[in-house]
Protein backbone atom coordinates (compact mmCIF):
# COMPACT_ATOMS: atom_id res chain seq x y z
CA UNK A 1 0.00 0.00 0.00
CA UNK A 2 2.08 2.61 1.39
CA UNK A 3 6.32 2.09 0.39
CA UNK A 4 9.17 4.31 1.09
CA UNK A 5 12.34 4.24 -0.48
CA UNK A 6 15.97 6.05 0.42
CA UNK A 7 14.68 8.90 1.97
CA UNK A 8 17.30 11.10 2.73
CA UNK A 9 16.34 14.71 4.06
CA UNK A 10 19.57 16.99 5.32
CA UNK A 11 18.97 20.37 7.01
CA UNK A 12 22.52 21.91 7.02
CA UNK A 13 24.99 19.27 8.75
CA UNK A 14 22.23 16.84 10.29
CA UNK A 15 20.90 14.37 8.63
CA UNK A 16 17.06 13.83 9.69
CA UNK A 17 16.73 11.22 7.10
CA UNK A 18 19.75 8.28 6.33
CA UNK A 19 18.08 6.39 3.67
CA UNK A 20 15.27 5.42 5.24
CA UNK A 21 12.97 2.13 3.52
CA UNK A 22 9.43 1.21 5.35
CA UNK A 23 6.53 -0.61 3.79
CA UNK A 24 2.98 -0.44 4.93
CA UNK A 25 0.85 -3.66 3.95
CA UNK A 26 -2.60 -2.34 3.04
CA UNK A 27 -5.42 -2.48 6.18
CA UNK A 28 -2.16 -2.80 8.58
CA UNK A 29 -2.20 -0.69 11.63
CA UNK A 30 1.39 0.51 11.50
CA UNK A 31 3.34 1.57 15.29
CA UNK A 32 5.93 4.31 13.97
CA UNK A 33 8.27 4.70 17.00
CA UNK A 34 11.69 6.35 18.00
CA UNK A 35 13.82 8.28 19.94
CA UNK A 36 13.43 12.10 19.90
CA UNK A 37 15.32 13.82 16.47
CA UNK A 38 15.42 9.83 15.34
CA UNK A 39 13.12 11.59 11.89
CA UNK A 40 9.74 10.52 12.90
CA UNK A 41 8.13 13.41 12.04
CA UNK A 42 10.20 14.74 8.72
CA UNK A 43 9.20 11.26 7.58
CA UNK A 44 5.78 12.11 8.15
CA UNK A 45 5.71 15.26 6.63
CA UNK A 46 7.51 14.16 3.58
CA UNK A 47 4.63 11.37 3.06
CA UNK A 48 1.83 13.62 3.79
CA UNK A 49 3.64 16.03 0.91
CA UNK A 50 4.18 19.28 3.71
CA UNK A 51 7.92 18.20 2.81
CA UNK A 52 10.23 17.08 -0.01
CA UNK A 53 12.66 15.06 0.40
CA UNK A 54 16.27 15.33 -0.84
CA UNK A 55 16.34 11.93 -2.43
CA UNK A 56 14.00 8.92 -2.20
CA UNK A 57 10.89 8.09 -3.26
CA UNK A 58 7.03 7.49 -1.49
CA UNK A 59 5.47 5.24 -3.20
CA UNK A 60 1.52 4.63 -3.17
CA UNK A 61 -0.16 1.45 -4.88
CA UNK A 62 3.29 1.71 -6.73
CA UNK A 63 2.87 5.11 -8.14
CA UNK A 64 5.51 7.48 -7.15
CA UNK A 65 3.31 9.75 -4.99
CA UNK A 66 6.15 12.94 -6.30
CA UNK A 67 4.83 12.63 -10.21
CA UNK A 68 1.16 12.63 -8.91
CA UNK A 69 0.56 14.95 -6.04
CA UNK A 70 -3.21 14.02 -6.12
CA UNK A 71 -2.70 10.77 -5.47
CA UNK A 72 -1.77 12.39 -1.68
CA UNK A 73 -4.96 14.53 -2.15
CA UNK A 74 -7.11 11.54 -2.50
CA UNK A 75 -5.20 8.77 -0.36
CA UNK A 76 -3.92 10.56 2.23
CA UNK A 77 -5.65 11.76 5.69
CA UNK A 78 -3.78 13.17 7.95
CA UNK A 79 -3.84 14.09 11.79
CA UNK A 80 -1.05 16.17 13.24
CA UNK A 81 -0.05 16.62 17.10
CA UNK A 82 -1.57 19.79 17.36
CA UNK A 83 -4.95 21.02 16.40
CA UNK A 84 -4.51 24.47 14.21
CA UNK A 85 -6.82 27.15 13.75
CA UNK A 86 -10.45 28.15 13.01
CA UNK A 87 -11.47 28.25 16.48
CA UNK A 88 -13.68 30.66 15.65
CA UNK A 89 -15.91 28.57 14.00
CA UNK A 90 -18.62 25.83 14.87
CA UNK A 91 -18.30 22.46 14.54
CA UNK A 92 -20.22 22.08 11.42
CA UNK A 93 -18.97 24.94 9.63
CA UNK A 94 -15.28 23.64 10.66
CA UNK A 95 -16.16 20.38 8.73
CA UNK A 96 -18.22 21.61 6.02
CA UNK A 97 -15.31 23.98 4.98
CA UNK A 98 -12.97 21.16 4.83
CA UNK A 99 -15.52 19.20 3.11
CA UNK A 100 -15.58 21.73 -0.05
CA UNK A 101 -11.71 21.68 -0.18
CA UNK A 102 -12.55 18.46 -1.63
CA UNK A 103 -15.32 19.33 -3.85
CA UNK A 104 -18.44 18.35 -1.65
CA UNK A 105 -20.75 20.98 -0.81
CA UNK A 106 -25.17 21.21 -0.29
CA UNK A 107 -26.62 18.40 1.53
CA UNK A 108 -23.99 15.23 0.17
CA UNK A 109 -20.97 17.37 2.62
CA UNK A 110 -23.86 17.65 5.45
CA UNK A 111 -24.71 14.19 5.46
CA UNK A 112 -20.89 13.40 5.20
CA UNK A 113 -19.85 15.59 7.99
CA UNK A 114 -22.58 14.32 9.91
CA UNK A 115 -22.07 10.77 10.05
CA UNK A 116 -18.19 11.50 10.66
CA UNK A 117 -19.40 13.31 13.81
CA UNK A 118 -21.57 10.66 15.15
CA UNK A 119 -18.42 7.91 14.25
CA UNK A 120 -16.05 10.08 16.58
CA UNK A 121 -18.78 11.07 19.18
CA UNK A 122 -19.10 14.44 18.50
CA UNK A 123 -22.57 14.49 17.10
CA UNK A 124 -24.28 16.85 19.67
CA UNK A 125 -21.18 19.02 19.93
CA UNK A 126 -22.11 20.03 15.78
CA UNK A 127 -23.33 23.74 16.82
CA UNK A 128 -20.55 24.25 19.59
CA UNK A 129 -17.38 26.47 18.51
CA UNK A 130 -14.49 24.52 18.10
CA UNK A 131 -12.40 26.94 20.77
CA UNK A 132 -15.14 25.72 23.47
CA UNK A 133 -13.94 21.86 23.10
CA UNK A 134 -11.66 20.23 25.15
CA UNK A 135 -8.29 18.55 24.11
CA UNK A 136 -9.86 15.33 23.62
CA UNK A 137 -12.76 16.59 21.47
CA UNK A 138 -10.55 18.79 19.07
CA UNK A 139 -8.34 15.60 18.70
CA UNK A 140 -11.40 13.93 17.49
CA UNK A 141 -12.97 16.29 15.54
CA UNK A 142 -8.94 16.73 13.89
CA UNK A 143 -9.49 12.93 13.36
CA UNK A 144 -13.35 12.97 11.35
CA UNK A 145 -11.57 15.92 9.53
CA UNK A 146 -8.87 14.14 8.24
CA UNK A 147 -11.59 11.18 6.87
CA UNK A 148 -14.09 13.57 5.42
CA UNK A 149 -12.59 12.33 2.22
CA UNK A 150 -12.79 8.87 2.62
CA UNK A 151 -8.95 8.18 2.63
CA UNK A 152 -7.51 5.02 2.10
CA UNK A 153 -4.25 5.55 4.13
CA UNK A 154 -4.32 7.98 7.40
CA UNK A 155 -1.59 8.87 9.25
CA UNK A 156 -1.69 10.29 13.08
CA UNK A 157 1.17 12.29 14.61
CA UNK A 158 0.92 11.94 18.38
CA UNK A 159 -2.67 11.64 18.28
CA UNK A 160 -3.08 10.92 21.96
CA UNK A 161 -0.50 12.82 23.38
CA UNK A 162 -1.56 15.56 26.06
CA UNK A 163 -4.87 13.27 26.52
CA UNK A 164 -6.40 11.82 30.12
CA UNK A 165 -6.90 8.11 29.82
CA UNK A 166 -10.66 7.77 29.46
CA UNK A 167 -10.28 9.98 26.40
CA UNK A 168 -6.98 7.83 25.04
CA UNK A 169 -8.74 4.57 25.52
CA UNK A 170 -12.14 6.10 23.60
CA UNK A 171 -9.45 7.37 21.02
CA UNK A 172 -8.29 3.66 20.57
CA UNK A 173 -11.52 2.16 20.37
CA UNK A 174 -12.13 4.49 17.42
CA UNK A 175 -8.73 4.02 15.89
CA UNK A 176 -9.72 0.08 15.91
CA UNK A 177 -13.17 0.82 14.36
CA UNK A 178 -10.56 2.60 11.55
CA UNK A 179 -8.78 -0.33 11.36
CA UNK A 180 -11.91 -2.93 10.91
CA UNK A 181 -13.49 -0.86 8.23
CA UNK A 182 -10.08 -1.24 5.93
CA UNK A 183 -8.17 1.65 6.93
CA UNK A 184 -4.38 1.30 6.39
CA UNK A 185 -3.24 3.69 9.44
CA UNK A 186 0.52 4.93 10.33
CA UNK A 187 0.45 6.22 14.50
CA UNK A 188 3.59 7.77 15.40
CA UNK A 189 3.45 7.79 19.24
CA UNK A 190 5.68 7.82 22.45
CA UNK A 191 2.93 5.61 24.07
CA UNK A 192 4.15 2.29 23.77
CA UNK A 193 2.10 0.21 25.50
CA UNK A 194 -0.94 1.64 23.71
CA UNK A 195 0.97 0.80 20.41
CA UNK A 196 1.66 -2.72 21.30
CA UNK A 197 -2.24 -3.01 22.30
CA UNK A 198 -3.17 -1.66 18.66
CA UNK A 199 -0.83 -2.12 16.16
CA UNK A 200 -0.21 -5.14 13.68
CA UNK A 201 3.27 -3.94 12.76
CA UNK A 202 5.61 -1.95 13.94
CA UNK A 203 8.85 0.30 12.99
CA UNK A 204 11.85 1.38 14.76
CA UNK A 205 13.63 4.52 13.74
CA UNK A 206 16.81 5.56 14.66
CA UNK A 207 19.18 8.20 13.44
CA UNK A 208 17.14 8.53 10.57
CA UNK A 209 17.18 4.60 9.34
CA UNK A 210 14.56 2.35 10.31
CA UNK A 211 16.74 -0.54 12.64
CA UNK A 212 13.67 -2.97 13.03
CA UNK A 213 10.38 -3.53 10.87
CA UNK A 214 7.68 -6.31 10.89
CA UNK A 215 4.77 -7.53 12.32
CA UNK A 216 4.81 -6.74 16.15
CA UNK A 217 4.43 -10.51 17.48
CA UNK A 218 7.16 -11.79 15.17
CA UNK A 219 9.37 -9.06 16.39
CA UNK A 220 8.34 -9.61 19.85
CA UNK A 221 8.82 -13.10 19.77
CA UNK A 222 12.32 -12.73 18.99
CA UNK A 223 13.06 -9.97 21.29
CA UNK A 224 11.89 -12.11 24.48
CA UNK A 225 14.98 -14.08 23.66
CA UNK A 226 17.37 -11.28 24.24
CA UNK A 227 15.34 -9.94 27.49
CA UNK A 228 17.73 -10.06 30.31
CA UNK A 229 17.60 -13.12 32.61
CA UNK A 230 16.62 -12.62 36.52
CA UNK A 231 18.30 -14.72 38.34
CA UNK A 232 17.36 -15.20 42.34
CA UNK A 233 19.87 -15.77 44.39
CA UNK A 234 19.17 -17.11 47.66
CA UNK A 235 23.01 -17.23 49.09
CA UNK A 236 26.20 -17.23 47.87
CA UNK A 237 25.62 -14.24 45.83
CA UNK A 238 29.30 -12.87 45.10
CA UNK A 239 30.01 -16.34 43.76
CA UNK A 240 27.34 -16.20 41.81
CA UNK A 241 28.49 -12.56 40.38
CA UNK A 242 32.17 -13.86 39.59
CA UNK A 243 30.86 -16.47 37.58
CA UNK A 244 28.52 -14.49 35.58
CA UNK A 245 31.43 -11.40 35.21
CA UNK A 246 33.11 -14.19 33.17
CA UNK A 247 31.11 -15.71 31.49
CA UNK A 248 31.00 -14.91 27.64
CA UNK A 249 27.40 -14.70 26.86
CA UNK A 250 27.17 -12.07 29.66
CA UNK A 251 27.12 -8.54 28.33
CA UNK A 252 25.58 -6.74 31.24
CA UNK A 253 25.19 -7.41 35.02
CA UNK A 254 22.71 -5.19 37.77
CA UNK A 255 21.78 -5.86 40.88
CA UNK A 256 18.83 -5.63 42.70
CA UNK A 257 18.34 -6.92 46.67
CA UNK A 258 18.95 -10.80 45.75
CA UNK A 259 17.66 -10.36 42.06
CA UNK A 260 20.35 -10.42 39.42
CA UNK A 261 19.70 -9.11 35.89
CA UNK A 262 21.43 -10.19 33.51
CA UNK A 263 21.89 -9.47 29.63
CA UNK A 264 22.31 -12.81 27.93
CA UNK A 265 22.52 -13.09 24.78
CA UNK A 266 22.81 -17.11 24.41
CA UNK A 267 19.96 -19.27 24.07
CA UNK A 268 17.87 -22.01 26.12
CA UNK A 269 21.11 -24.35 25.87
CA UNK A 270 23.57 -21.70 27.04
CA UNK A 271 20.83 -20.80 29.71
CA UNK A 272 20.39 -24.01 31.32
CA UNK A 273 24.31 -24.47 31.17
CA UNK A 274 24.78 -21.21 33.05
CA UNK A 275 22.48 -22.42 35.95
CA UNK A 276 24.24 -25.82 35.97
CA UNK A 277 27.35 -24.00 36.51
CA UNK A 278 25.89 -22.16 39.24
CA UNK A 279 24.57 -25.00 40.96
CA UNK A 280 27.60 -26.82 40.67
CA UNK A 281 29.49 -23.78 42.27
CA UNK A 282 26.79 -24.64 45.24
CA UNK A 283 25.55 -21.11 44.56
CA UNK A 284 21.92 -21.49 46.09
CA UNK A 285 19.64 -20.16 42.62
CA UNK A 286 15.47 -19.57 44.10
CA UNK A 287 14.67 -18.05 39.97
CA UNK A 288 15.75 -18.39 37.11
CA UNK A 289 14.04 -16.86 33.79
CA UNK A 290 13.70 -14.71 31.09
CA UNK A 291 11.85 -11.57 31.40
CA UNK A 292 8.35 -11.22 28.90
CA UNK A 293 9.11 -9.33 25.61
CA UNK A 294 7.27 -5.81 25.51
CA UNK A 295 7.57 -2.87 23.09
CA UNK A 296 9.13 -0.54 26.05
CA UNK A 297 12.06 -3.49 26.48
CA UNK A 298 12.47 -3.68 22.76
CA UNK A 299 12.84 -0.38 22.24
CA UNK A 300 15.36 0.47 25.25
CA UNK A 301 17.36 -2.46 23.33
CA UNK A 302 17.33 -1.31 20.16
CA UNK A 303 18.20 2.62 20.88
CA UNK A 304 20.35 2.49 24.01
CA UNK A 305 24.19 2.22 23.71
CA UNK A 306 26.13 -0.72 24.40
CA UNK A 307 26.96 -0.97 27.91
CA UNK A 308 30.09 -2.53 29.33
CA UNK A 309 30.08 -5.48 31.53
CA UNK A 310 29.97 -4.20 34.71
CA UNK A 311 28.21 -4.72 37.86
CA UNK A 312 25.26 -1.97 38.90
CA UNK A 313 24.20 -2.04 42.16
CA UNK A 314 20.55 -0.63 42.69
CA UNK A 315 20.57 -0.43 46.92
CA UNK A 316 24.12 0.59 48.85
CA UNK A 317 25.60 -2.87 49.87
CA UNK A 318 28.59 -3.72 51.45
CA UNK A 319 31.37 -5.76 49.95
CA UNK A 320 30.23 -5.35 46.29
C-alpha cells in the first residue's frame, strides 16, 4: 500500500533522514516509533507532501506519490499533534469547509460531515465552537476531519498525546473501528504500551534509518529471547556474580536486593548451562528466567548504547 524508499532529508549538517525504507501492507495498523530527532516526524511530513525530500521516493499502490501529487490529495488523511486554527468557528462549519476543499458541498458534505461526527462522538457538539472543546474533542474532531474524504491511508502524529486516559482509551476504540473498516493507518506515538495493544506492525527509527520492521508478534517473539535473565539468588551471591562477570554470553550485570539481571545473549542451551554452573558452584539459585518481551524493552534495546560489563548495584551494599 504505502512504500518508502531512500529517503534522505539533510537540514545543514544533520541528517534527519539516512536512507530510510518502510513498507505499509494495506489495512495494517502501522506503530511508527523512535527516539526524539530519530526523523519521525520529517518522515511524516515528507509522506503527507508538507515536505520534499532530498532523495527517495514514497510510493503509493506503486505510483511514485512525487509525479502525482493528487494521489496524496485523495489517499492521504492526515492528523497532526496539534490542532490548528479556526477556532472561531462551529463544529459544522469547521467540517463543512474542509468538506468543499474536496469538492463536496449542499446536503452530500452535510450528510458526510454528519455521520463523521456521530463515528467520533461528536454528534451533539455540531453547533458548539471549536475553541469551546476540550483537548480530547478537538483531537477527534482533527481525526473525522482528516476522513471527510474517505482516505484510504491515514496517518496520526501523536494523536493521543496531552490526553487523560478515558479519552486515550475512547481514542483507541475508534482508531480500531478505523482499522476494521479497511483503513491502512501509520500512529507515530511515544505511548508504547498503547501501540503494542493496537498495532499489527511496527517500525523502529533511529538516526534517521529504520533498525527494526515487521509484524509486532514476530518481532516480539524474537526480542523475548534477548530480554535479560533474573536470576534469584538465595546465598552465595558474590560467587554467583564472579561467575557471571566471566562468562561470555554475559554482556551486562545489575543488581537488585537478591535479584540479578542479567543481559544474555545465548539461548535455552547456554541458559540451562549457566544455571548448571551455578549449581555446581553450590551457589543457592530460588529463579531463574527470562523476562516477557514488551515494546518498552524492545525499544530500550534497540536505541540504548552498548553498555560494558559491569556490575550496577541498585541499593548501597557492602562488599560489592
Amino acid at each position: 500500500m504505502l512504500k518508502i524508499e531512500g529517503l534522505r532529508k539533510t537540514y545543514k549538517n544533520y541528517h534527519a533522514l539516512d536512507g530510510l525504507d518502510m513498507e505499509i501492507g494495506e489495512g495494517a495498523l502501522y506503530g511508527f516509533v523512535g527516539p526524539n530527532g530519530a526523523g519521525k516526524t520529517t518522515t511524516i511530513k515528507i509522506i503527507t507532501g508538507l515536505l520534499q525530500p532530498d532523495e527517495g521516493r514514497v510510493r503509493i499502490g506503486g505510483a511514485d506519490v512525487f509525479r502525482d501529487q493528487s494521489l496524496l490529495k485523495e489517499q492521504i488523511g492526515y492528523v497532526p499533534d496539534f490542532f490548528g486554527v479556526y477556532d472561531n468557528l462551529k463544529v459544522c462549519e469547521y467540517m463543512e469547509f474542509f468538506a468543499s476543499c474536496y469538492g463536496m458541498t449542499g446536503l452530500t458534505a452535510r450528510k458526510r460531515c454528519s455521520t463523521l461526527l456521530e463515528q467520533v462522538g461528536l454528534e451533539e457538539k455540531m453547533h458548539f465552537y471549536v475553541d469551546g472543546l476540550s483537548r480530547g474533542m478537538k483531537q477527534r474532531l482533527c481525526l473525522a476531519r482528516a476522513l471527510i474524504h474517505d482516505p484510504a491511508i491515514l496517518i496520526m502524529d501523536e494523536p493521543t498525546s496531552g490526553l487523560d486516559p478515558r479519552t486515550r482509551f475512547e481514542f483507541k476504540e475508534i482508531v480500531k473501528e478505523l482499522r476494521e473498516q479497511g483503513k491502512t493507518i501509520l500512529i507515530s506515538s511515544h505511548i508504547l504500551s498503547e501501540l503494542s495493544e493496537l498495532c499489527t506492525d511496527i517500525g523502529i527509527i533511529e538516526q534517521g534509518r529504520m533498525v527494526v520492521s515487521g509484524h509486532i508478534q514476530d518481532i516480539l517473539s524474537r526480542v523475548s529471547s534477548s530480554n535479560p535473565l533474573v536470576i534469584s539468588i538465595f546465598s552465595n551471591r558474590e560467587k554467583a556474580l564472579s561467575i557471571l562477570k566471566s562468562h561470555p554470553c554475559v554482556q551486562t550485570i545489575s543488581v537488585k536486593n537478591d535479584d540479578i539481571m542479567v543481559g544474555f545473549i545465548g539461548d535455552r542451551q547456554d541458559e540451562a548451562l549457566l544455571l548448571q554452573q551455578l549449581i555446581d558452584a553450590d551457589v543457592l539459585v530460588s529463579g531463574f528466567l527470562r523476562e516477557q518481551g514488551n515494546l518498552e524493552s524492545l525499544f530500550m534495546q534497540i536505541t540504548d548504547h552498548e553498555e560494558e560489563k559491569a556490575v550496577y548495584i541498585h541499593e548501597n551494599e557492602s562488599g560489592l
